[in-house]
PDB file of N, CA and C in Angstrom:
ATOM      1  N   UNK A   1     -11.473   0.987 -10.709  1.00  0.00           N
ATOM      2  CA  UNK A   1     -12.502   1.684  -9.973  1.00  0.00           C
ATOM      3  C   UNK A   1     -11.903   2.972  -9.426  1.00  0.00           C
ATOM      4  N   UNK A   2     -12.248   3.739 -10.262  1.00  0.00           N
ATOM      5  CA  UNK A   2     -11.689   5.465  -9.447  1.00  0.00           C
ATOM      6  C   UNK A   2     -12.709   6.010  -8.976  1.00  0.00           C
ATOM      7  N   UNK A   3     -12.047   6.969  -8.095  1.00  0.00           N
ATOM      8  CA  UNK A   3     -13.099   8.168  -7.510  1.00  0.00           C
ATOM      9  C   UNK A   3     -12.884   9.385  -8.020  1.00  0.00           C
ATOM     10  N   UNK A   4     -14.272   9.293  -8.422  1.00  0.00           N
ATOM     11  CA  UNK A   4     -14.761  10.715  -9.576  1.00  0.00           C
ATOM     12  C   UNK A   4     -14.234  12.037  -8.825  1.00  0.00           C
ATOM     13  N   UNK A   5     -14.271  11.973  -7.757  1.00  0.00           N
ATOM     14  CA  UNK A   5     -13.646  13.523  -7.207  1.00  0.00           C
ATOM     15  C   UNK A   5     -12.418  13.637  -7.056  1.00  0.00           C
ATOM     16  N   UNK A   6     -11.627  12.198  -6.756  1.00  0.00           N
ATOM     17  CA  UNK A   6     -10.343  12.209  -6.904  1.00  0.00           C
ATOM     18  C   UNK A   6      -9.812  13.012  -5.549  1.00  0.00           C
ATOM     19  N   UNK A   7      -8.299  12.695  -5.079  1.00  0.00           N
ATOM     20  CA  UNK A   7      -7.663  12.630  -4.155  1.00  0.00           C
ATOM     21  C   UNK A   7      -7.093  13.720  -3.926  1.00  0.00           C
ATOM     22  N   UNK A   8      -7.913  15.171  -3.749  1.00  0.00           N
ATOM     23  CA  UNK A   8      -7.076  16.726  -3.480  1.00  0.00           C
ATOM     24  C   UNK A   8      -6.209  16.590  -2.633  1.00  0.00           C
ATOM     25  N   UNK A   9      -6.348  15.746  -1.411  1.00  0.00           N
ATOM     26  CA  UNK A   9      -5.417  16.245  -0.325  1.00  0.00           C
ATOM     27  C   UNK A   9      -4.269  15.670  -0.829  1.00  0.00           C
ATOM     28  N   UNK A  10      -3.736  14.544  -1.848  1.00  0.00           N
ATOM     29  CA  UNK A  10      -2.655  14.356  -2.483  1.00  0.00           C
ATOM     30  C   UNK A  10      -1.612  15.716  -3.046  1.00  0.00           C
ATOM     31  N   UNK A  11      -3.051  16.282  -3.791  1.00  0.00           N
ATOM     32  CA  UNK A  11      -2.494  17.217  -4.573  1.00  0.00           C
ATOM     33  C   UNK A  11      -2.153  18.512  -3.233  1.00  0.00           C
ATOM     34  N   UNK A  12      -2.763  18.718  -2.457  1.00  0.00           N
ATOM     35  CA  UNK A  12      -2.715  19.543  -1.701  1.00  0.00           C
ATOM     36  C   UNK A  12      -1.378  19.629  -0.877  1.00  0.00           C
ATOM     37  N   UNK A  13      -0.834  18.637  -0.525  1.00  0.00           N
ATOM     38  CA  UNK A  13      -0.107  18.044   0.306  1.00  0.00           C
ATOM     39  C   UNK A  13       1.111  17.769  -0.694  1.00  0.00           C
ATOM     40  N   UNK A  14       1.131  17.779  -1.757  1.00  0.00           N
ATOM     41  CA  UNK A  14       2.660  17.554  -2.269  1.00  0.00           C
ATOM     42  C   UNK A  14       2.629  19.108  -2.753  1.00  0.00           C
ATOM     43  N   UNK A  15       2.277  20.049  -3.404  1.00  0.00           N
ATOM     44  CA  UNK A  15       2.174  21.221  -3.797  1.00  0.00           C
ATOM     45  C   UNK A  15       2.753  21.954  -1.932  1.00  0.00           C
ATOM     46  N   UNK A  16       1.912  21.615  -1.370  1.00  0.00           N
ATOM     47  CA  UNK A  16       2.323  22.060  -0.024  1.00  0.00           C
ATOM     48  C   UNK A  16       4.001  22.199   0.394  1.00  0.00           C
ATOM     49  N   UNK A  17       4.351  20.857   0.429  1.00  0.00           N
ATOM     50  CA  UNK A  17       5.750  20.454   0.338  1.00  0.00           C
ATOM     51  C   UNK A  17       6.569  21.028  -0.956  1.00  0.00           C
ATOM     52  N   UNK A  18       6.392  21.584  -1.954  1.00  0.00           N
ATOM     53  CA  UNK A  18       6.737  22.149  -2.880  1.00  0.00           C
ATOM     54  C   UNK A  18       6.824  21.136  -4.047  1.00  0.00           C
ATOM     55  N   UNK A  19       6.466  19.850  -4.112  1.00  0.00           N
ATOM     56  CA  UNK A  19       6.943  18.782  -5.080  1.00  0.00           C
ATOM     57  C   UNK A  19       5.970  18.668  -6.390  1.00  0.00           C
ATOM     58  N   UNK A  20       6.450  18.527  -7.202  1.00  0.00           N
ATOM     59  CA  UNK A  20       6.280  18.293  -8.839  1.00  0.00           C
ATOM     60  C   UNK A  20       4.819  16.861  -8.628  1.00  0.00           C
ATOM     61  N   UNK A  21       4.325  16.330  -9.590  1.00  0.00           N
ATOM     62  CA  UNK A  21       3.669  15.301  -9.833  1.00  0.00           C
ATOM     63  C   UNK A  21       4.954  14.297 -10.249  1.00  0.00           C
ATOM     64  N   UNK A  22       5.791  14.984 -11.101  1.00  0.00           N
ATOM     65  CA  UNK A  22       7.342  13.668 -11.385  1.00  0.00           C
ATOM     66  C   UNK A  22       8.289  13.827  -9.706  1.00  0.00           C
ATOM     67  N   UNK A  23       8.144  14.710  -8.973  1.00  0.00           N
ATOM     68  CA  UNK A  23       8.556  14.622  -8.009  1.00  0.00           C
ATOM     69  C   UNK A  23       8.737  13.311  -6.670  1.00  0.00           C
ATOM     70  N   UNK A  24       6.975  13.676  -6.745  1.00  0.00           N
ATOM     71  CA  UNK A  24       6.171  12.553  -5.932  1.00  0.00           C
ATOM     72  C   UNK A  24       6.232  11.156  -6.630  1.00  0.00           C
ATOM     73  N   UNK A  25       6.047  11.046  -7.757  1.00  0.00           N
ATOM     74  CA  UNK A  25       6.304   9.926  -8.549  1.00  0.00           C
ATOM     75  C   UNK A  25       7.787   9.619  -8.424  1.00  0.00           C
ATOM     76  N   UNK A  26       8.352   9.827  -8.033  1.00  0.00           N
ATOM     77  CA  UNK A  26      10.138   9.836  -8.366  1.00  0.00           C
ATOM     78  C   UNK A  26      10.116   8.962  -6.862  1.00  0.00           C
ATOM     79  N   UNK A  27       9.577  10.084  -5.655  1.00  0.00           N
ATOM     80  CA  UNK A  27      10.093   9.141  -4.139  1.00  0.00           C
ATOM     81  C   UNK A  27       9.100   8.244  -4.434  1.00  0.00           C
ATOM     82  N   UNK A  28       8.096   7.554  -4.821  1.00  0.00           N
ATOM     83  CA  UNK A  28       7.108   6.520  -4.856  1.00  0.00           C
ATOM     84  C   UNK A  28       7.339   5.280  -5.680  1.00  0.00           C
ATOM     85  N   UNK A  29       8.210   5.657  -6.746  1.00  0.00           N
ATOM     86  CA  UNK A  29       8.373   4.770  -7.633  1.00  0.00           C
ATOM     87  C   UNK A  29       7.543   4.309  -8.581  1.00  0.00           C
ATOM     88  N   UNK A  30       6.909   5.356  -9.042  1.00  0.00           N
ATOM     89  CA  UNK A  30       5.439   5.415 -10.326  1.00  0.00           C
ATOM     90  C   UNK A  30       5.313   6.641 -10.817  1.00  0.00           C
ATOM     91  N   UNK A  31       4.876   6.447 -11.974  1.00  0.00           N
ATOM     92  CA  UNK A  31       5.012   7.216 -12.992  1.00  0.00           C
ATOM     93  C   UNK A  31       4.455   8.808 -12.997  1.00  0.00           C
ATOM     94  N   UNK A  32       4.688   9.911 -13.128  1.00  0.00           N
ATOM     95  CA  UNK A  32       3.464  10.990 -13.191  1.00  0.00           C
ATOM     96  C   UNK A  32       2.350  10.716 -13.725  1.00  0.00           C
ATOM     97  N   UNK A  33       2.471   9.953 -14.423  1.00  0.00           N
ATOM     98  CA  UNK A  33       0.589   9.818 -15.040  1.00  0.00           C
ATOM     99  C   UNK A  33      -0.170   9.380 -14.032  1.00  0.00           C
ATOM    100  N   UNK A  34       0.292   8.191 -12.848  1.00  0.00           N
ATOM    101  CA  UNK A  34      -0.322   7.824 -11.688  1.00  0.00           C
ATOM    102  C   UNK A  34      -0.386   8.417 -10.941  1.00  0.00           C
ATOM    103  N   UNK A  35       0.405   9.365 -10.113  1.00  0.00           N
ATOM    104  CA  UNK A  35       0.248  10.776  -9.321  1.00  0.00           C
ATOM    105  C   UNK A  35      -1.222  11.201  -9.611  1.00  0.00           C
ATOM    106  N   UNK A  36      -0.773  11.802 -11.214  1.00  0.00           N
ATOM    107  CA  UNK A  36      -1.964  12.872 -11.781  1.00  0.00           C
ATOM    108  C   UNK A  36      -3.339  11.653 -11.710  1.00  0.00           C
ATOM    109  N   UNK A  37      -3.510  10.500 -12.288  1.00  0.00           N
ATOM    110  CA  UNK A  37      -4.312   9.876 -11.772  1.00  0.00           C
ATOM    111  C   UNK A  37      -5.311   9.623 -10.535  1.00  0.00           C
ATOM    112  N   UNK A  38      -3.938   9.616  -9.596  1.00  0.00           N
ATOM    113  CA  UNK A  38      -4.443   9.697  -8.185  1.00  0.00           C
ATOM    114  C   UNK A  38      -5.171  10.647  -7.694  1.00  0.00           C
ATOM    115  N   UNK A  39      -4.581  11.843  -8.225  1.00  0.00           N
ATOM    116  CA  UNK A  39      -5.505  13.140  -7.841  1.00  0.00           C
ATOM    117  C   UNK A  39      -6.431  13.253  -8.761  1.00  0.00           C
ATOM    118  N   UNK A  40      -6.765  12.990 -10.019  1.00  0.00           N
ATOM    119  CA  UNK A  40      -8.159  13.240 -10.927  1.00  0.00           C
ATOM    120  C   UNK A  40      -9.304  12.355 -10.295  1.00  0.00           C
ATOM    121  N   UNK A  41      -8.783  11.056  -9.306  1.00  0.00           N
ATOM    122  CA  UNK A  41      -9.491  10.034  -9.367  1.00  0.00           C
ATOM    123  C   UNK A  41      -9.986   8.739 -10.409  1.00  0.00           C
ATOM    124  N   UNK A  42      -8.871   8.845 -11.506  1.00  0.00           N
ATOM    125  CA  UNK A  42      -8.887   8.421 -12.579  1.00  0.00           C
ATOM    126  C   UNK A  42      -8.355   7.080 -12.507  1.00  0.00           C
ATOM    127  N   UNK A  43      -7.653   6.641 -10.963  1.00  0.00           N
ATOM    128  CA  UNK A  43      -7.205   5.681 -10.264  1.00  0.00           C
ATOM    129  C   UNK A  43      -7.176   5.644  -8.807  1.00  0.00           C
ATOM    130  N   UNK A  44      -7.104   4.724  -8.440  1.00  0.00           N
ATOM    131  CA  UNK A  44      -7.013   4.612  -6.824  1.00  0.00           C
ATOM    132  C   UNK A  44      -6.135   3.549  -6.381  1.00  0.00           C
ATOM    133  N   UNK A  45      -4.986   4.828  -5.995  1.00  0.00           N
ATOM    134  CA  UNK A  45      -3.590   4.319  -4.981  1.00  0.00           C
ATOM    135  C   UNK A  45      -3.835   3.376  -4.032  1.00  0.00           C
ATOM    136  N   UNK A  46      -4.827   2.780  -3.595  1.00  0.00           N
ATOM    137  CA  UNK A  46      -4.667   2.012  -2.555  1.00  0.00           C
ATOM    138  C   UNK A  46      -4.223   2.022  -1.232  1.00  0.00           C
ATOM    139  N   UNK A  47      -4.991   1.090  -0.081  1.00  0.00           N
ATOM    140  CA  UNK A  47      -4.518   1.464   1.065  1.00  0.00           C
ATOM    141  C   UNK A  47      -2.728   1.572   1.505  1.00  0.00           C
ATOM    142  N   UNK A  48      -2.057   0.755   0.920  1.00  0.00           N
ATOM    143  CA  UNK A  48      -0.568   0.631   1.156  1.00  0.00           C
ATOM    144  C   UNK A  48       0.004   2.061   0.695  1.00  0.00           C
ATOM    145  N   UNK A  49      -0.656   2.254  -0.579  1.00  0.00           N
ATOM    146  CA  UNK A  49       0.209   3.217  -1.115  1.00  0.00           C
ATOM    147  C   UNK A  49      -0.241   4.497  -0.545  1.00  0.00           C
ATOM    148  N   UNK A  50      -1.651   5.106   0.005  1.00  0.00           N
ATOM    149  CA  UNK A  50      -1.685   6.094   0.647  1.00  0.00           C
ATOM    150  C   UNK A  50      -0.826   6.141   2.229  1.00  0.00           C
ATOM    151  N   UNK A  51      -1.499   4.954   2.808  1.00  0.00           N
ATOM    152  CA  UNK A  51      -0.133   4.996   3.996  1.00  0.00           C
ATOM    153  C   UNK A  51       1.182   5.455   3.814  1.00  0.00           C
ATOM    154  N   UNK A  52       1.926   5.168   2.636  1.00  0.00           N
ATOM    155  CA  UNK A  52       3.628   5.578   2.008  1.00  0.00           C
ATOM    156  C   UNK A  52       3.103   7.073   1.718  1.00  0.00           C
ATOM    157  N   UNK A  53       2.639   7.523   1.378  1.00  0.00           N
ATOM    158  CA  UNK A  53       2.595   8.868   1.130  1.00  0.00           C
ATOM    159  C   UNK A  53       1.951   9.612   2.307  1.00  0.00           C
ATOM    160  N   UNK A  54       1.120   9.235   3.091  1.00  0.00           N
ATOM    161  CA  UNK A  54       0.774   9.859   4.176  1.00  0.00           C
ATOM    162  C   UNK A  54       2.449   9.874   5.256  1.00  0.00           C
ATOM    163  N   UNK A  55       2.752   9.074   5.350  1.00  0.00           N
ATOM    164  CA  UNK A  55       4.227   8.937   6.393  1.00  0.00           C
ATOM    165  C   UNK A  55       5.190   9.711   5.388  1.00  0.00           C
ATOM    166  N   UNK A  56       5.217   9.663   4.384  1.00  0.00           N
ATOM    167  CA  UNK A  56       6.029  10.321   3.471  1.00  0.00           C
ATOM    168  C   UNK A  56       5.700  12.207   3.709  1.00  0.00           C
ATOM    169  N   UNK A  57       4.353  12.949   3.651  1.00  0.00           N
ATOM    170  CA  UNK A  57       3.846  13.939   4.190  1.00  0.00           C
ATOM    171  C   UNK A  57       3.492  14.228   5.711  1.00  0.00           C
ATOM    172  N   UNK A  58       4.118  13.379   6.381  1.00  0.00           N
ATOM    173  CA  UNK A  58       3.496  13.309   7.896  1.00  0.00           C
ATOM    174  C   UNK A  58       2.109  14.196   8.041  1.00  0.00           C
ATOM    175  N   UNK A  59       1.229  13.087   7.216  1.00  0.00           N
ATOM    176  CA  UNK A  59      -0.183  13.178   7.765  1.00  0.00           C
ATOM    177  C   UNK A  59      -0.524  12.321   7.560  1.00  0.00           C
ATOM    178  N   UNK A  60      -2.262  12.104   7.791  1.00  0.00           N
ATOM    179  CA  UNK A  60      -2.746  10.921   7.786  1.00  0.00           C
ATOM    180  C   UNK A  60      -3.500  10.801   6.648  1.00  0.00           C
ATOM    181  N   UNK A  61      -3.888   9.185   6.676  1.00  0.00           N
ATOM    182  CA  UNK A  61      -4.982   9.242   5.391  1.00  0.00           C
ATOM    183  C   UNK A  61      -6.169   9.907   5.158  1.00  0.00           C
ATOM    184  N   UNK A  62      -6.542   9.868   6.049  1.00  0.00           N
ATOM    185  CA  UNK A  62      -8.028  10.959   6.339  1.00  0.00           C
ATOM    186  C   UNK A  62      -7.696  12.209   5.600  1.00  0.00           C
ATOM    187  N   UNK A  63      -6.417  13.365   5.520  1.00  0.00           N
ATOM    188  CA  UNK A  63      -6.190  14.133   5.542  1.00  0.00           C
ATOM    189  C   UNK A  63      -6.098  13.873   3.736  1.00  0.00           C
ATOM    190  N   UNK A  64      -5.399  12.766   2.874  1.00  0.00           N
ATOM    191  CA  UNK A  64      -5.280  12.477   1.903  1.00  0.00           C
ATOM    192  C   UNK A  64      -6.304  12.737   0.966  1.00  0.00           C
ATOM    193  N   UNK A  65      -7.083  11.811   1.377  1.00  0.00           N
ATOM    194  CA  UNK A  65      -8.542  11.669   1.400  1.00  0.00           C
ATOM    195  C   UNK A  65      -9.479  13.058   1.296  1.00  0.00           C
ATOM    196  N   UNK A  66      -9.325  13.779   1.911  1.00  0.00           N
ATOM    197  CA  UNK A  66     -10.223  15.367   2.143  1.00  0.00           C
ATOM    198  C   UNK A  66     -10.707  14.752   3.377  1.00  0.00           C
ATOM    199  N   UNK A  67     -10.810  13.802   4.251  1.00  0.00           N
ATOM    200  CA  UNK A  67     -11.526  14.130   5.315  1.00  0.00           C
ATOM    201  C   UNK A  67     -10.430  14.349   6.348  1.00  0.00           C
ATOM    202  N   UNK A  68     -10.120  15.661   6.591  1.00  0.00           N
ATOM    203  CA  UNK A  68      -9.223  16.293   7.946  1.00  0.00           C
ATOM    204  C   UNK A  68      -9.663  15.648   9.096  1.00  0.00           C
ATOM    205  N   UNK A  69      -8.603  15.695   9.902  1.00  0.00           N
ATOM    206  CA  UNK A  69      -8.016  14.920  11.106  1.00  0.00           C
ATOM    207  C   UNK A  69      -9.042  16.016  11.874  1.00  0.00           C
ATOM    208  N   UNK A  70      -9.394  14.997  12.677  1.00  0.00           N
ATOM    209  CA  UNK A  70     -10.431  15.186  13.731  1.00  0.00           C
ATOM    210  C   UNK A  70      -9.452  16.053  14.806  1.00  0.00           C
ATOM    211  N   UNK A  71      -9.704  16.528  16.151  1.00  0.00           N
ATOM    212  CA  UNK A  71      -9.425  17.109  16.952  1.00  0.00           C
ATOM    213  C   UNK A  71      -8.400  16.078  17.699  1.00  0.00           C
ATOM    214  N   UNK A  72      -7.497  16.392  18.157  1.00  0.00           N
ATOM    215  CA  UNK A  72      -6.553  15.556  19.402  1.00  0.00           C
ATOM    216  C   UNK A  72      -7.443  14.515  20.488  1.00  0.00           C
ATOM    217  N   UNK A  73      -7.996  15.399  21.175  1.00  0.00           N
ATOM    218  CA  UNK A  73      -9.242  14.755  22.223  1.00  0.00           C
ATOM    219  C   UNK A  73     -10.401  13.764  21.505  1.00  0.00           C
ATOM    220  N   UNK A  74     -10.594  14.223  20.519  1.00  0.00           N
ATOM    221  CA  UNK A  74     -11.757  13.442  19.936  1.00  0.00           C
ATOM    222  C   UNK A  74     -11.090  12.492  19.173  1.00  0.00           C
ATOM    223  N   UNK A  75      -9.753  12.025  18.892  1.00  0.00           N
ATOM    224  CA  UNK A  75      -9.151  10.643  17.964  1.00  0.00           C
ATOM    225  C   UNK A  75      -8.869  10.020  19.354  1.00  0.00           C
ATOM    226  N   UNK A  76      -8.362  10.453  20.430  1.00  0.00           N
ATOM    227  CA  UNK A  76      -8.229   9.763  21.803  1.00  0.00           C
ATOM    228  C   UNK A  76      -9.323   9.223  22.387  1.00  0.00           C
ATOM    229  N   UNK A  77     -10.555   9.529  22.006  1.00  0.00           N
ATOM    230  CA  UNK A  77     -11.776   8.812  22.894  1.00  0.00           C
ATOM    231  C   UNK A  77     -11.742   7.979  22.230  1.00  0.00           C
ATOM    232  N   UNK A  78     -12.389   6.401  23.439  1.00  0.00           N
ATOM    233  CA  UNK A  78     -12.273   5.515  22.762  1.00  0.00           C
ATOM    234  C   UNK A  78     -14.011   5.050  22.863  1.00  0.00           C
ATOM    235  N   UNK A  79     -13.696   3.647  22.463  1.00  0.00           N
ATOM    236  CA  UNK A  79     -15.380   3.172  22.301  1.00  0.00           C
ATOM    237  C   UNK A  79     -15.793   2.572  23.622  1.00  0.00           C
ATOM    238  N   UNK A  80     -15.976   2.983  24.655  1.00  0.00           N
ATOM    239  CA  UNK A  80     -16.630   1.733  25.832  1.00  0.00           C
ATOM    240  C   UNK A  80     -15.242   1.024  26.091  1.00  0.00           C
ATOM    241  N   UNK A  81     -13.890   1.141  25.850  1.00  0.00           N
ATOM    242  CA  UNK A  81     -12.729   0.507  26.642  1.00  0.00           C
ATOM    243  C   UNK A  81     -12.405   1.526  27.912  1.00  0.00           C
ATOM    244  N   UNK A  82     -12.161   0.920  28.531  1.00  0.00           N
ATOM    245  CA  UNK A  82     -11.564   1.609  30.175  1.00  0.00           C
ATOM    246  C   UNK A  82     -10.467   2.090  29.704  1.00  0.00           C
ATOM    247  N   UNK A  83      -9.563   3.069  29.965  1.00  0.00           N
ATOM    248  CA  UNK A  83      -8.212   3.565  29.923  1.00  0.00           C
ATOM    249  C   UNK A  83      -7.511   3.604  31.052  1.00  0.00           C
ATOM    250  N   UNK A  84      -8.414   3.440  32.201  1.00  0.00           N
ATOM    251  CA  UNK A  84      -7.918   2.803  33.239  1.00  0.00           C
ATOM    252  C   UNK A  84      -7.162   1.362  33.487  1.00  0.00           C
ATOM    253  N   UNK A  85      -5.858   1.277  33.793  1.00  0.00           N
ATOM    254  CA  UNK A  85      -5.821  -0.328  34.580  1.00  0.00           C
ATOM    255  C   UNK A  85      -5.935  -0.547  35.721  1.00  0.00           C
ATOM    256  N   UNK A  86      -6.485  -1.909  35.860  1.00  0.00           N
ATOM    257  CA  UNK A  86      -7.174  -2.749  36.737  1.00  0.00           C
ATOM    258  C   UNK A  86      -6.096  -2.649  38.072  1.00  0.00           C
ATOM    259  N   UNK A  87      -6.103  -2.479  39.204  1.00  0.00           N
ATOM    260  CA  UNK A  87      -5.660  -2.386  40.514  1.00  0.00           C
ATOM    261  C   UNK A  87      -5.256  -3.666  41.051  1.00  0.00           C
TER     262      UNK A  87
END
């Protein structure tokens, strides 16, 4: 099951860092065809394996993904929990 638009911020994010598709495949331990996969959407890396590459790019999955990291203040609000402790 791939995604037809496939994973830019992969591609975005190792090009960024200056690294090859055999590059990224090299610290990951999989092949360039799966890289290039990953980014065509021709496969899907999975939650484990985007986590290793997000900590590997110090960003997040969201960012992997195409959906950019929300604002500082707005990933800190929470849902209806107090951030207060109790006295």
């Amino acid at each position: 099951m791939g995604n037809q638009k496939g994973l830019p911020g992969i591609a975005n994010m190792r090009e960024a860092h200056s690294m090859t598709q055999e590059d990224l495949a090299n610290r990951l331990s999989v092949s360039a065809i799966t890289v290039s996969r990953w980014e065509t959407g021709r496969q899907d890396p999975g939650v484990k394996r985007l986590i290793q590459i997000a900590e590997l790019f110090g960003c997040t999955k969201d960012d992997l993904i195409g959906n950019p990291t929300e604002a500082p203040a707005r990933r800190r609000r929470t849902t209806g929990a107090s951030t207060h402790s109790a006295a």
